[in-house]
N, C-alpha and C. Protein backbone atom coordinates (compact mmCIF):
# COMPACT_ATOMS: atom_id res chain seq x y z
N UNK A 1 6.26 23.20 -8.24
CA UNK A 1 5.82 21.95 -8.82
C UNK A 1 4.51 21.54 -8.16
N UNK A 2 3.38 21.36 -9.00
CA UNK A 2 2.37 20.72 -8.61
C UNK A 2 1.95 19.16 -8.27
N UNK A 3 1.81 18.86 -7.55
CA UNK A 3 1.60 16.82 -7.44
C UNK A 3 0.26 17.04 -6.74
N UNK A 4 -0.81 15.95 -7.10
CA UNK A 4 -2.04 15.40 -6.72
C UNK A 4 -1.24 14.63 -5.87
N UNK A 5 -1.66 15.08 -4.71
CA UNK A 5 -1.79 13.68 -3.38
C UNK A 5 -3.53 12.89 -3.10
N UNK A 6 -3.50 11.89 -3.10
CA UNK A 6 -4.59 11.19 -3.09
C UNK A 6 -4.64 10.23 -1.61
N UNK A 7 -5.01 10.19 -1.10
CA UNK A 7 -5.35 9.82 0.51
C UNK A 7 -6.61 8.77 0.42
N UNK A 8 -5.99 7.11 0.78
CA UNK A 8 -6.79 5.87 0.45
C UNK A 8 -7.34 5.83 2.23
N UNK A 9 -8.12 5.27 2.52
CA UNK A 9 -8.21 4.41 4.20
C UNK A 9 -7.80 2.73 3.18
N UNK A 10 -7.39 2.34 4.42
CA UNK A 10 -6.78 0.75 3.91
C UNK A 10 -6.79 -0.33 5.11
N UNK A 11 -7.08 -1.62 4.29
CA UNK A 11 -7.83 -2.37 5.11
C UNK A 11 -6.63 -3.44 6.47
N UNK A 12 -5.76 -2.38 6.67
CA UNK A 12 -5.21 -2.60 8.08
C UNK A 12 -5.65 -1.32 8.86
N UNK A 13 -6.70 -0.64 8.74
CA UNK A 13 -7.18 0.64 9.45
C UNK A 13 -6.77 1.71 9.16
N UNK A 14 -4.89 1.67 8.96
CA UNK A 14 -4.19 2.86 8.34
C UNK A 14 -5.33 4.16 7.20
N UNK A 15 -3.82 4.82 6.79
CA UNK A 15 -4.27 5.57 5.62
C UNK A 15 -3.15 5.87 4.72
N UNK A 16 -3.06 5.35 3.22
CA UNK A 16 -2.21 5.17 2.36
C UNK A 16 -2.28 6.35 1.49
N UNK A 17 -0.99 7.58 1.69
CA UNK A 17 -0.97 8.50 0.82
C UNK A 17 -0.11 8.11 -0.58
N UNK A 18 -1.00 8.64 -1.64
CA UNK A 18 -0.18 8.10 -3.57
C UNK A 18 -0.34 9.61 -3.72
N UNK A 19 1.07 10.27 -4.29
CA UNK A 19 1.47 10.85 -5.32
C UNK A 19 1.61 10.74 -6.54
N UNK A 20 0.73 11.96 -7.06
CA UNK A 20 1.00 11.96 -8.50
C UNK A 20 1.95 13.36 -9.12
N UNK A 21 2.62 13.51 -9.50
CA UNK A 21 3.67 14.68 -10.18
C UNK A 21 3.01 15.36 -11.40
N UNK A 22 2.68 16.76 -11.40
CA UNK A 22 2.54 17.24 -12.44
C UNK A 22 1.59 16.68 -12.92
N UNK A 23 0.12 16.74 -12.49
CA UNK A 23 -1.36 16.28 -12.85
C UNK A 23 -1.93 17.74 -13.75
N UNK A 24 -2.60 17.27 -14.74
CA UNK A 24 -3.27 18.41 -15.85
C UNK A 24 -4.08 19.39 -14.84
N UNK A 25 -3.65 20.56 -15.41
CA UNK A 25 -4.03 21.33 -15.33
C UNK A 25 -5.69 21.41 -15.11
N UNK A 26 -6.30 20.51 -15.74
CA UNK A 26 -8.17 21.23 -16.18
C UNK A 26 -8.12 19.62 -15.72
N UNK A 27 -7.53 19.02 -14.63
CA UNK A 27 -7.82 17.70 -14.05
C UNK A 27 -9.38 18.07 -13.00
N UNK A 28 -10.31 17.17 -12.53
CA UNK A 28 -11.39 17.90 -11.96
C UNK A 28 -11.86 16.61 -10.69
N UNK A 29 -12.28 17.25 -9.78
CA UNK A 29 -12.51 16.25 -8.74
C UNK A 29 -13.45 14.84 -8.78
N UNK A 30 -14.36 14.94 -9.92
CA UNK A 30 -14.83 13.90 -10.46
C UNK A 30 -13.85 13.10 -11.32
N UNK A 31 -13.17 13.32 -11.86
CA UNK A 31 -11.95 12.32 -12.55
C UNK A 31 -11.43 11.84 -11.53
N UNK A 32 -10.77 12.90 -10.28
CA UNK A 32 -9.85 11.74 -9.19
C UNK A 32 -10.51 10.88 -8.68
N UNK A 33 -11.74 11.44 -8.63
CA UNK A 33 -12.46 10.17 -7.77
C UNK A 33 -12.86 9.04 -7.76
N UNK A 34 -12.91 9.04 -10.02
CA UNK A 34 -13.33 7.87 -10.57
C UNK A 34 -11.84 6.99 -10.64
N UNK A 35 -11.03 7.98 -10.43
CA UNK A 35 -9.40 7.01 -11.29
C UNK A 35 -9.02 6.59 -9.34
N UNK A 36 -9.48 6.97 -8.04
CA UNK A 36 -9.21 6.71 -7.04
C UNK A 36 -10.10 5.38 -6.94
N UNK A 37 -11.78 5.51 -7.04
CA UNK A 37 -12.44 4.52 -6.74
C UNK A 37 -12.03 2.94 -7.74
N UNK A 38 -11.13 3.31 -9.05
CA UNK A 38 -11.14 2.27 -9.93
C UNK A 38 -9.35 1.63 -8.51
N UNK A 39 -8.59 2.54 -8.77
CA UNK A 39 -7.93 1.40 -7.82
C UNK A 39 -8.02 0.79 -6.99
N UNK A 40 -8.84 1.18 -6.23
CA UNK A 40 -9.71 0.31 -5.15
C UNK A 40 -10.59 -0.77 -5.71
N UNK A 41 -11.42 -0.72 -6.65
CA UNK A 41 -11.71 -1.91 -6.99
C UNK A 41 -11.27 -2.76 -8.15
N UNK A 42 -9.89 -2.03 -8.60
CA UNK A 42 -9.22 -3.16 -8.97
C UNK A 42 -8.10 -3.45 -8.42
N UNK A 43 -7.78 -3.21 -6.89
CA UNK A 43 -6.82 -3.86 -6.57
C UNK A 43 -5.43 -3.44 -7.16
N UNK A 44 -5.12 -2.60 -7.39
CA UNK A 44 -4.04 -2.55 -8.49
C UNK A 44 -2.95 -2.39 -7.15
N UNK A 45 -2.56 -2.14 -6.26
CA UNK A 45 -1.81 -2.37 -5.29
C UNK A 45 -1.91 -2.54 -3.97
N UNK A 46 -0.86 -3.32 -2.79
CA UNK A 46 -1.09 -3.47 -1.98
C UNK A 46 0.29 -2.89 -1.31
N UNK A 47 0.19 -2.11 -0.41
CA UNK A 47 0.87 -1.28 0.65
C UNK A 47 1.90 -1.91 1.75
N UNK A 48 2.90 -1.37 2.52
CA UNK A 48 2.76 -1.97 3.72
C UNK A 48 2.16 -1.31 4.59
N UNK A 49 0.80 -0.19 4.06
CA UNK A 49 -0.19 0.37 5.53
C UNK A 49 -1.53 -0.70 4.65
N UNK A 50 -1.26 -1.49 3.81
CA UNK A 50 -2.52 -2.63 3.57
C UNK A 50 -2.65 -2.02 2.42
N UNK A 51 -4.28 -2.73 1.49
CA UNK A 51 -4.87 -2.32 0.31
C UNK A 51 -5.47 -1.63 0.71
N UNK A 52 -5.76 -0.46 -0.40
CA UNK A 52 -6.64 0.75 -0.34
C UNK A 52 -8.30 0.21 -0.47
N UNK A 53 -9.17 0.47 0.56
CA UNK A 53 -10.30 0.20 0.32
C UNK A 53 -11.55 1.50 0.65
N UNK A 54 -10.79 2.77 0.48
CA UNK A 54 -11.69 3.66 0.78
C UNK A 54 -11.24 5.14 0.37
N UNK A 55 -11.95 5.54 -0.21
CA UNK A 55 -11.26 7.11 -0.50
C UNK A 55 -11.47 8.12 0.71
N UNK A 56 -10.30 8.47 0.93
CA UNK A 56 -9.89 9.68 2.27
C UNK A 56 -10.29 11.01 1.42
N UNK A 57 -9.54 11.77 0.88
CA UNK A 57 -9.42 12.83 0.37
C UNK A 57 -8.56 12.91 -1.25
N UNK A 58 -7.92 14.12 -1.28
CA UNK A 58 -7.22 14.11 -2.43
C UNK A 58 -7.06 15.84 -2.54
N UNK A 59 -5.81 15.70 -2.74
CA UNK A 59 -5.54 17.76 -3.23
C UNK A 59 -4.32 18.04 -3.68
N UNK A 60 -4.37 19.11 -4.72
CA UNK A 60 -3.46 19.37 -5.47
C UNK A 60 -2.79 20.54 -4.21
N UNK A 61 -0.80 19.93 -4.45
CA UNK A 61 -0.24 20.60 -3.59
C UNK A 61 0.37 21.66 -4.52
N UNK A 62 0.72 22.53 -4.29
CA UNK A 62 1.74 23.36 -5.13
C UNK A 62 2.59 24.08 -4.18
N UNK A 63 4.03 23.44 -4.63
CA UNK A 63 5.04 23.90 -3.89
C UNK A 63 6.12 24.95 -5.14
N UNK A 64 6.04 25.93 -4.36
CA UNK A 64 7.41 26.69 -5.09
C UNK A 64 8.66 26.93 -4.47
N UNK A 65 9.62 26.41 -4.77
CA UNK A 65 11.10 26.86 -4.26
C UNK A 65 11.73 27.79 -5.43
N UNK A 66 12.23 28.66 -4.19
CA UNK A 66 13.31 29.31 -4.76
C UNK A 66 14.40 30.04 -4.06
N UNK A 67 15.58 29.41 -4.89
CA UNK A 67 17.11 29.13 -4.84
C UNK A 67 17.94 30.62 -4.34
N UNK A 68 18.23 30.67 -2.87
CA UNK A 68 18.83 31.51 -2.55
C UNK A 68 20.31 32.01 -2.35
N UNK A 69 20.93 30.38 -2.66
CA UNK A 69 22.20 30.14 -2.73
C UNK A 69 22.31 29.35 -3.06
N UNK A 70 23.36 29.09 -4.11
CA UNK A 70 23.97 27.68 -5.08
C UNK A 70 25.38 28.03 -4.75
N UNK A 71 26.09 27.33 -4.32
CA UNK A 71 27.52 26.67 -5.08
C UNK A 71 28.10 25.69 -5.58
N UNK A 72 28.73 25.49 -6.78
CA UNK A 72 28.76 24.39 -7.31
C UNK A 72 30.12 23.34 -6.67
């Protein structure tokens, strides 16, 4: 499973990591940056590491599991 992690700095000093699940495929680092910089200046949430007021980073993770034992 693929998820965009997006990495804010926030204005208690911290740093506020947002997950996204299953981001498009032909998604491109100029889109995150515009859809990262718009939450920051609109405020659209506040944390308990504070509001996001700075873009850290951002990267697509891809994790694969696979199931070596099941019992039901």
């Amino acid at each position: 499973m693929k998820t965009l992690q997006m990495t804010f700095a926030t204005d208690f000093g911290k740093n506020y990591q947002f997950s996204i699940a299953n981001p498009k495929e032909e998604i491109t680092a100029q889109t995150v940056e515009n859809v990262m910089q718009t939450i920051i200046d609109r405020q659209y949430f506040e944390t308990p590491a504070g509001r996001p007021v700075a873009i850290k980073s951002a990267k697509i993770v891809d994790r694969v599991e696979s199931i070596i034992l099941k019992k039901d």
